[in-house]
N, C-alpha and C. Protein backbone atom coordinates (compact mmCIF):
# COMPACT_ATOMS: atom_id res chain seq x y z
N UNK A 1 -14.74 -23.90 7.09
CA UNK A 1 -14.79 -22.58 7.67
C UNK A 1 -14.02 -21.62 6.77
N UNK A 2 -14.61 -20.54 6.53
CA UNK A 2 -13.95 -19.38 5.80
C UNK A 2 -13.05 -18.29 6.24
N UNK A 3 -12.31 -18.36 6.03
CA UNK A 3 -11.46 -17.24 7.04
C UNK A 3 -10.99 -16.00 5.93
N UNK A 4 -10.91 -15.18 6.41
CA UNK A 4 -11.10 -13.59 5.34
C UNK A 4 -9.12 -13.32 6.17
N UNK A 5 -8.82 -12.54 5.31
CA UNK A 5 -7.75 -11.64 6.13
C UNK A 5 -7.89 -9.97 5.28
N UNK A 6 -7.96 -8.95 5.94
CA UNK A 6 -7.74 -7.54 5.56
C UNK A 6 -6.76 -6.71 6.13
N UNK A 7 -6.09 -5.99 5.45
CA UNK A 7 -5.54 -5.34 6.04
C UNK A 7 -5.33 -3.60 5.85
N UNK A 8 -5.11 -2.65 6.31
CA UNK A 8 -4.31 -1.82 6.00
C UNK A 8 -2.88 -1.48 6.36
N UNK A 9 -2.34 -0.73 5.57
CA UNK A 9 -0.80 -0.44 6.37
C UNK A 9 0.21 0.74 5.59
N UNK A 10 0.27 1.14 6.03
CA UNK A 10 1.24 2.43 5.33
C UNK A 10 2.53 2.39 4.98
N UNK A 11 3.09 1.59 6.25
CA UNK A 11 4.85 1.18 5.89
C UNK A 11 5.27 -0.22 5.88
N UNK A 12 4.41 -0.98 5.98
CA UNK A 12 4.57 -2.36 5.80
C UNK A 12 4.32 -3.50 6.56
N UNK A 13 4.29 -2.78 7.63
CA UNK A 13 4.35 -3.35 9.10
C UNK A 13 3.01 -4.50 9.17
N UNK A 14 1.71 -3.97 8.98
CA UNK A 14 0.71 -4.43 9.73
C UNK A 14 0.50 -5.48 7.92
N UNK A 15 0.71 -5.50 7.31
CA UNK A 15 1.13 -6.17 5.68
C UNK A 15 1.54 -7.14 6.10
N UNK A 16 2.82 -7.45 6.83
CA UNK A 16 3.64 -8.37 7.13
C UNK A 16 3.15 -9.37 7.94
N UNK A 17 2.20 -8.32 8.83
CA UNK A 17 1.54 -9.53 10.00
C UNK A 17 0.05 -10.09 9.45
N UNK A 18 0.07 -9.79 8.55
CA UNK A 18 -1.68 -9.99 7.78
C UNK A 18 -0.96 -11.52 6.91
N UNK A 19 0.08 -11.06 6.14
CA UNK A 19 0.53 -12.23 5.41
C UNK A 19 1.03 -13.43 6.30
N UNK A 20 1.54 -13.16 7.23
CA UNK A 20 1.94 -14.45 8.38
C UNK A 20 0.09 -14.98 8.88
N UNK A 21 -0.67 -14.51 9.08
CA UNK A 21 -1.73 -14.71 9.30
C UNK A 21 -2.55 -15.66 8.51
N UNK A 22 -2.55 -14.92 6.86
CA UNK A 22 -3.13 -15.62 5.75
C UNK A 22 -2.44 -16.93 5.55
N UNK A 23 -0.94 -16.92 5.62
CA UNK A 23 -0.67 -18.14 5.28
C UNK A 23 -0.86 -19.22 6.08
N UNK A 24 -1.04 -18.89 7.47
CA UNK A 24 -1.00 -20.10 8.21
C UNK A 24 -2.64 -20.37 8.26
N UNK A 25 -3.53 -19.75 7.22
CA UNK A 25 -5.17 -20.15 7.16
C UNK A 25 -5.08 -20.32 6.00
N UNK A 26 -3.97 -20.34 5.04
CA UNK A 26 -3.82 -20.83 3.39
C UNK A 26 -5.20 -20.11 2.46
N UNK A 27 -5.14 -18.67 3.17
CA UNK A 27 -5.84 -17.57 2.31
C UNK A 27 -5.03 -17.13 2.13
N UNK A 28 -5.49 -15.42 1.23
CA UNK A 28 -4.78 -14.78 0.95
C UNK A 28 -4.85 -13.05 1.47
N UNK A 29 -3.72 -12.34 2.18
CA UNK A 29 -4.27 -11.09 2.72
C UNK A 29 -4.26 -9.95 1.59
N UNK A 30 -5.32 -9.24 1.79
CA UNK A 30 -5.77 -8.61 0.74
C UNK A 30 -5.67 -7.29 1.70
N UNK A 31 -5.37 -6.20 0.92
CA UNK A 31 -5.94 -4.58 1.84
C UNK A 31 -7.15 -4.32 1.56
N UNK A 32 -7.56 -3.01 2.39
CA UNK A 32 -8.88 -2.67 2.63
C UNK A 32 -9.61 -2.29 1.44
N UNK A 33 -8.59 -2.03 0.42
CA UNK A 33 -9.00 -1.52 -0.83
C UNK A 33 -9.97 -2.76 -1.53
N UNK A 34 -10.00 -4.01 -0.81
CA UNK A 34 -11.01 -4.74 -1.20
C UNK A 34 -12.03 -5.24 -0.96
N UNK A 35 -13.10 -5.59 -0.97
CA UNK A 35 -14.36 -5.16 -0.08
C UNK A 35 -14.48 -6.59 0.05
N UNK A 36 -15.11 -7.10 1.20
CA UNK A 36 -15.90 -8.65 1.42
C UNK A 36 -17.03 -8.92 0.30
N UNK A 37 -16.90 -10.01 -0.61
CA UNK A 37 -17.89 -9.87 -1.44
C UNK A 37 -18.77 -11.44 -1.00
N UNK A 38 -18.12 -12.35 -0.18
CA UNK A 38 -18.53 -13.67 0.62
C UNK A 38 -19.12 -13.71 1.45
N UNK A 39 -19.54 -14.18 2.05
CA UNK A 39 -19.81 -14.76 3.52
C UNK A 39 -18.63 -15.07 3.94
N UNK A 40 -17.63 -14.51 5.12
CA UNK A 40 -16.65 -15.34 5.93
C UNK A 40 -17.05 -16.08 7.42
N UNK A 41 -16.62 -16.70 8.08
CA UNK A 41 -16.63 -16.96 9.13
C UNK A 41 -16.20 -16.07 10.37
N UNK A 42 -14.64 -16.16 9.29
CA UNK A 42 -13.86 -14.97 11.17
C UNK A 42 -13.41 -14.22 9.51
N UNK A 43 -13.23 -12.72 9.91
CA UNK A 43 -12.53 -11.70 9.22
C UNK A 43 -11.55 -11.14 9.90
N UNK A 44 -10.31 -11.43 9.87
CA UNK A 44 -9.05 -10.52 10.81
C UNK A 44 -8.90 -9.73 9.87
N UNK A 45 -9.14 -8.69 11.10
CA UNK A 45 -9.16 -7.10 10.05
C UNK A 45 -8.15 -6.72 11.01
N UNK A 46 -6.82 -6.07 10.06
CA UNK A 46 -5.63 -4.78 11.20
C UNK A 46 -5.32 -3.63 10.54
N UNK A 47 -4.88 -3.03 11.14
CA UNK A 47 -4.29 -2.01 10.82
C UNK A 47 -3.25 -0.86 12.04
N UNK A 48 -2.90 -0.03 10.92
CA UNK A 48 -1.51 0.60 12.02
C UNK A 48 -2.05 2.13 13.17
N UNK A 49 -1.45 2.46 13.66
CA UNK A 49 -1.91 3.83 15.06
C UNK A 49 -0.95 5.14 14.26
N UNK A 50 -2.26 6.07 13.90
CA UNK A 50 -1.51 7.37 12.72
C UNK A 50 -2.41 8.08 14.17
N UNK A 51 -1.29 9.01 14.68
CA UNK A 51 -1.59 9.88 15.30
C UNK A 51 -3.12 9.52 16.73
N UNK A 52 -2.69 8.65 17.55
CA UNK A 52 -3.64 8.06 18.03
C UNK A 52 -4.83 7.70 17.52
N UNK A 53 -4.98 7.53 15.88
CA UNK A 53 -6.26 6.87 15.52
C UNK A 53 -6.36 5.98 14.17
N UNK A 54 -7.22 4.83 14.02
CA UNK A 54 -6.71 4.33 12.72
C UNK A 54 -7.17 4.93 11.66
N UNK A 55 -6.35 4.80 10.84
CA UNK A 55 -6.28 5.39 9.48
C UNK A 55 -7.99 5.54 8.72
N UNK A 56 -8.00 6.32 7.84
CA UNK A 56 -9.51 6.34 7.75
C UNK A 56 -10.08 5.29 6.47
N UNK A 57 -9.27 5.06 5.59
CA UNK A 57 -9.27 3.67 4.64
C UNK A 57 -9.93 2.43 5.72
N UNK A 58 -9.18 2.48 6.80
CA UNK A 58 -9.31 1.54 7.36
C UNK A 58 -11.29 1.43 8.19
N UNK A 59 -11.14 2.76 8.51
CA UNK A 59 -12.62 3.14 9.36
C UNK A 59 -13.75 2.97 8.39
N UNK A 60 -13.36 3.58 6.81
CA UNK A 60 -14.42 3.72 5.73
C UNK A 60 -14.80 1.85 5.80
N UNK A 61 -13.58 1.20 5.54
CA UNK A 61 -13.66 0.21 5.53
C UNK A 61 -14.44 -0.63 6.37
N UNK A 62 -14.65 -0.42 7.59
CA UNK A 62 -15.54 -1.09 8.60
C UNK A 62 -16.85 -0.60 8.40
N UNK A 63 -16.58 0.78 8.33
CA UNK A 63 -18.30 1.12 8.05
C UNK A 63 -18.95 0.97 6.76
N UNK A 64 -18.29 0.41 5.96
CA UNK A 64 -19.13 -0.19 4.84
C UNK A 64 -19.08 -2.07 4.77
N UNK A 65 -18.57 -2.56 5.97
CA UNK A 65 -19.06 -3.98 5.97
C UNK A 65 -20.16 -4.41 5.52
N UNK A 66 -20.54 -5.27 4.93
CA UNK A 66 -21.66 -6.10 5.07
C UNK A 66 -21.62 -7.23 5.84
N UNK A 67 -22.35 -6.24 7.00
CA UNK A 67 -22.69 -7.20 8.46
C UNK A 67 -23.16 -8.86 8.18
N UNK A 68 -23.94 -8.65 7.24
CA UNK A 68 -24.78 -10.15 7.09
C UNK A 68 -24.05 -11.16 6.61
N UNK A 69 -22.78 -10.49 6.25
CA UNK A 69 -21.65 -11.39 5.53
C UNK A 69 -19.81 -11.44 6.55
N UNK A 70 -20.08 -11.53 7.42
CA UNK A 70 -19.16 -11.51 8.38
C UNK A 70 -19.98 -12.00 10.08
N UNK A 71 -19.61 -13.21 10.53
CA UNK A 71 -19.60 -14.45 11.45
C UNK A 71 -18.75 -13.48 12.37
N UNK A 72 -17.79 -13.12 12.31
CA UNK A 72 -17.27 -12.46 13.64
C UNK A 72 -15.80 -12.00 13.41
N UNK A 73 -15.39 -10.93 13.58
CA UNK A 73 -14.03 -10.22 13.33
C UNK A 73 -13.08 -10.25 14.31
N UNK A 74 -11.88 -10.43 14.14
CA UNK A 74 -10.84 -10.95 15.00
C UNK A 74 -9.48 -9.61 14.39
N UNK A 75 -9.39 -8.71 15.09
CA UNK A 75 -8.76 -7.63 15.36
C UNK A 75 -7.11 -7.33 15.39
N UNK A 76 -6.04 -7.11 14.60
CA UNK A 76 -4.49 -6.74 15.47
C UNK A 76 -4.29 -5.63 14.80
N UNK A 77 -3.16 -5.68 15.37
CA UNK A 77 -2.73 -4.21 14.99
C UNK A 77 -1.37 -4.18 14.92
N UNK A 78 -0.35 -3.24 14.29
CA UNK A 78 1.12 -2.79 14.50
C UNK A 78 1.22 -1.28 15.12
N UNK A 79 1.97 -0.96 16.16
CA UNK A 79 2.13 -0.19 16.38
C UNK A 79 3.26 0.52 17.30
N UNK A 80 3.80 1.49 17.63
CA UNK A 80 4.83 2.12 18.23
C UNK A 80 4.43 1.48 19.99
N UNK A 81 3.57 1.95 20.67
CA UNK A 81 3.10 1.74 21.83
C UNK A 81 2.01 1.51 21.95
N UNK A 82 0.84 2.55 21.52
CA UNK A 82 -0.67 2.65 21.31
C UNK A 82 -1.20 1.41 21.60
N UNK A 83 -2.36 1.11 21.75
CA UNK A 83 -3.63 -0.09 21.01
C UNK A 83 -4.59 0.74 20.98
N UNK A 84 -4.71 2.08 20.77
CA UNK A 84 -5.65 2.65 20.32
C UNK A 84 -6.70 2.21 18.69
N UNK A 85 -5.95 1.75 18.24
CA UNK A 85 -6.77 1.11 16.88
C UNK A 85 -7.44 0.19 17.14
N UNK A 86 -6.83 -0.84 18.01
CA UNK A 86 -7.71 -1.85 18.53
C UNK A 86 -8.96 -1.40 19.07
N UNK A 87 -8.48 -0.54 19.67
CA UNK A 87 -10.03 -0.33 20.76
C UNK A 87 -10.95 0.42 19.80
N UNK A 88 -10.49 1.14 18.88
CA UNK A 88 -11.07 1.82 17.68
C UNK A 88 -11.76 0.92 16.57
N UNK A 89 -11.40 0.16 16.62
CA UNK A 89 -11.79 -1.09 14.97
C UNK A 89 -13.33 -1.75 16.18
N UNK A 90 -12.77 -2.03 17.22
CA UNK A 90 -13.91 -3.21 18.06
C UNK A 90 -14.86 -1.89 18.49
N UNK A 91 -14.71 -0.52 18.23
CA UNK A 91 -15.73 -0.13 18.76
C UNK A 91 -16.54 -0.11 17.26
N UNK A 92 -15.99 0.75 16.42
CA UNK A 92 -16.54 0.35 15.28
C UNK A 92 -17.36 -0.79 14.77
N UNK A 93 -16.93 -1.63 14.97
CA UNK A 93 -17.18 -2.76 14.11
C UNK A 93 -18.77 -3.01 15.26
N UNK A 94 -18.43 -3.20 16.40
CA UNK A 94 -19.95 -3.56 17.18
C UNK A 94 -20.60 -2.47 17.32
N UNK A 95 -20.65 -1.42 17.19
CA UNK A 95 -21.44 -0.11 16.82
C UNK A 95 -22.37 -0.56 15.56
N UNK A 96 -21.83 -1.28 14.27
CA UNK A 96 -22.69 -2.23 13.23
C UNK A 96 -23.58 -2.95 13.42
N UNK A 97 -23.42 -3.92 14.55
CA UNK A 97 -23.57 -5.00 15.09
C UNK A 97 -22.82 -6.30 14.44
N UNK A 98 -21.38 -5.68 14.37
CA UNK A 98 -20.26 -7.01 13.80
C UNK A 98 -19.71 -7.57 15.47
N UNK A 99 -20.18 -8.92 15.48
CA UNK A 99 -19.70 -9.72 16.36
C UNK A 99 -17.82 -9.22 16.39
N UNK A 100 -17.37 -9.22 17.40
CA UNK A 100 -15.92 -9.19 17.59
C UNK A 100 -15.39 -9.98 18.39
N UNK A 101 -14.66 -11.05 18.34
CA UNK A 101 -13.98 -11.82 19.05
C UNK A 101 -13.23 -11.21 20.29
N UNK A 102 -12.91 -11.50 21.34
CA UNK A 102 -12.38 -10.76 22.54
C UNK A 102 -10.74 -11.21 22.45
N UNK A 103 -10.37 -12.10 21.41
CA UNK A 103 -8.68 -12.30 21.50
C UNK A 103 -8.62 -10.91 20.10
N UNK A 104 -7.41 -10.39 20.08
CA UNK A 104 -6.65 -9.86 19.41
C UNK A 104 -5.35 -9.57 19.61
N UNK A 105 -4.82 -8.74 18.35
CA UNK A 105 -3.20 -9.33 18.42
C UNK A 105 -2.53 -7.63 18.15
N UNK A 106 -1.84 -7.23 19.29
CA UNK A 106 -0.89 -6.10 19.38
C UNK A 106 0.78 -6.33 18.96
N UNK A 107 0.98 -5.97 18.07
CA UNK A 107 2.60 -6.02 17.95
C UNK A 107 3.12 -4.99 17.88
N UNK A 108 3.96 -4.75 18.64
CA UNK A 108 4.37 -3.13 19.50
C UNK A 108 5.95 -3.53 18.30
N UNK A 109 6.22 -2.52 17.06
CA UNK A 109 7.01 -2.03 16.41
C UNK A 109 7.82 -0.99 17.06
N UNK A 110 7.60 0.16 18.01
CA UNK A 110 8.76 0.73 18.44
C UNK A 110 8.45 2.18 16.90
N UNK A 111 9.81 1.93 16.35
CA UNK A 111 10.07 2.81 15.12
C UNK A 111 9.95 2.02 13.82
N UNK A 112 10.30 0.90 14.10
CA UNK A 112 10.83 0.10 13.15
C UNK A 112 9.19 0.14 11.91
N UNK A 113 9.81 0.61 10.44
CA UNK A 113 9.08 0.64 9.76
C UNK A 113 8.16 2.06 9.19
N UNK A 114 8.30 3.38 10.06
CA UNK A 114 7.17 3.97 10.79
C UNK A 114 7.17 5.07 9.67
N UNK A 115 5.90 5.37 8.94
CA UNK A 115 5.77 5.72 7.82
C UNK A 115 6.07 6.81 7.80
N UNK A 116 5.90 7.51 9.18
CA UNK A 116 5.68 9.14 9.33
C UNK A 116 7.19 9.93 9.15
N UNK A 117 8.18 8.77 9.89
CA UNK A 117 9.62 9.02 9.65
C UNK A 117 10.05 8.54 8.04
N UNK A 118 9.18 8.21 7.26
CA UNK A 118 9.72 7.76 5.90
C UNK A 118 10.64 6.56 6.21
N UNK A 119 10.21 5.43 7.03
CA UNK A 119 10.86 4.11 6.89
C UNK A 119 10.23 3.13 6.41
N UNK A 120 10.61 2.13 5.72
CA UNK A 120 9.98 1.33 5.14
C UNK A 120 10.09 0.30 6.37
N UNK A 121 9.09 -0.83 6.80
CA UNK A 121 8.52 -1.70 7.52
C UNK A 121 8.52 -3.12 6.42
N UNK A 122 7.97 -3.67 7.49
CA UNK A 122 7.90 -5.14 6.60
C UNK A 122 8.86 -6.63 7.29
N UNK A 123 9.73 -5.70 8.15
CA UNK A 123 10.91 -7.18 8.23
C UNK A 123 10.41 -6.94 10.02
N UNK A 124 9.64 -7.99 9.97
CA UNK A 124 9.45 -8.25 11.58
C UNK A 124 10.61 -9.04 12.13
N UNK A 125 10.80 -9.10 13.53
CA UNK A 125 12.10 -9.69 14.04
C UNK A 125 11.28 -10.94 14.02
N UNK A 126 12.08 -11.95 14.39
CA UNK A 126 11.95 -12.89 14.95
C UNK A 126 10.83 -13.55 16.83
N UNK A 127 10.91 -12.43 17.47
CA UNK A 127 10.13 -12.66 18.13
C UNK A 127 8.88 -11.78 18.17
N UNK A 128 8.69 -11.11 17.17
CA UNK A 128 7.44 -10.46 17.11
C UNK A 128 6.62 -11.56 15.75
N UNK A 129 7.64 -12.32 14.97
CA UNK A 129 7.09 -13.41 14.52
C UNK A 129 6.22 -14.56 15.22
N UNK A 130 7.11 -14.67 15.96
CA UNK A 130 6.49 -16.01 17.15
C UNK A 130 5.30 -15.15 17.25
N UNK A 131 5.06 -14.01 18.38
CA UNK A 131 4.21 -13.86 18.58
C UNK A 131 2.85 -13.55 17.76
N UNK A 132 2.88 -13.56 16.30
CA UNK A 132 1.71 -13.51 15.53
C UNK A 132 1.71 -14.95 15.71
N UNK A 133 2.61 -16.02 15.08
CA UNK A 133 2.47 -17.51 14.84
C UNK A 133 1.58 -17.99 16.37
N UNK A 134 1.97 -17.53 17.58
CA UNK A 134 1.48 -17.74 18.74
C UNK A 134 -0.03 -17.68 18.75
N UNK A 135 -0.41 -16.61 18.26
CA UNK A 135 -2.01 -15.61 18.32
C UNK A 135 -2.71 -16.78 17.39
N UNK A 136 -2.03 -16.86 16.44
CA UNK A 136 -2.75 -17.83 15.18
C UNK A 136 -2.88 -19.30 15.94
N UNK A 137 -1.81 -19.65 16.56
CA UNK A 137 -1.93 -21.24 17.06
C UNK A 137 -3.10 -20.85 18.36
N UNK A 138 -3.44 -20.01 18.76
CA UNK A 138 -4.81 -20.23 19.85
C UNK A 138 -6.06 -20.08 19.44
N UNK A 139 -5.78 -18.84 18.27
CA UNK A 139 -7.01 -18.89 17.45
C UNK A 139 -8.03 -20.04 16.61
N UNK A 140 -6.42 -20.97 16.11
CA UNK A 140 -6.85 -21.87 15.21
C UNK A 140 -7.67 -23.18 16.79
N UNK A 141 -6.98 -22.93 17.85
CA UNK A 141 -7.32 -24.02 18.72
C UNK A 141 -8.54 -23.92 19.32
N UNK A 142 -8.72 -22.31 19.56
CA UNK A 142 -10.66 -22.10 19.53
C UNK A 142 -11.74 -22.61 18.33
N UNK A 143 -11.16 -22.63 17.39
CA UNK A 143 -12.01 -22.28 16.68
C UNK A 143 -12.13 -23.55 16.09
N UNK A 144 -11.23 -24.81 16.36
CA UNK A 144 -11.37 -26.13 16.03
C UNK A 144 -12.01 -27.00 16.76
């Protein structure tokens, strides 16, 4: 099985949770700046909440998928409070007709990281760790 990871991220945040992701599927997370050139299986695509909406790297990015080359997309996000991106990426993406998995992964950052204040991101705590490692251990248990 092929597993893709993408990401975008501005301050580091949604970077951090893409790389905890990739490694525990022993890929590698790449940003949006790189296009699917494979066939994957699952593509976890995230990204961060700029002013209640995701970033547009991130949107260009979905709308130039190649549908025929993506099995089904699996969704998180970093953010202050929002899941507005979430609901934004899964409308997107099945507006294509990209299958979207119904688990995804919210990690509520608060401030910590937040580009708009000029902070740099990247150092997740400890229990917002678990909870990606968590998302990944149910994912991997569906999908085995």
């Amino acid at each position: 099985m092929k597993i893709t990871v993408r990401y975008q991220s501005r301050g580091g945040n949604t970077k951090a949770v893409a790389e905890i992701i990739s490694k525990e599927f022993h890929t590698q997370a790449l940003s949006v700046d790189n296009p699917i050139n494979d066939y994957t299986d699952i593509l976890f695509l995230g990204g961060g909440v700029y002013e209640w909406k995701m970033d547009n790297s991130l949107r260009n990015f979905i709308e130039h998928l190649p549908t025929e080359k993506i099995g089904q997309m699996i969704c998180f996000s970093t953010t202050g409070l929002m899941d507005s991106t979430l609901k934004q990426m899964r409308q997107a993406a099945e507006e294509r007709g990209i299958a979207v998995n119904e688990n995804e992964l919210l990690v509520k950052m608060m401030l910590r990281g937040h580009s708009w204040l000029g902070l740099t991101g990247g150092n997740l705590t400890e229990k917002q760790r678990k909870l990606v490692l968590d998302f990944v251990k149910k994912i991997r248990g569906e999908i085995q």
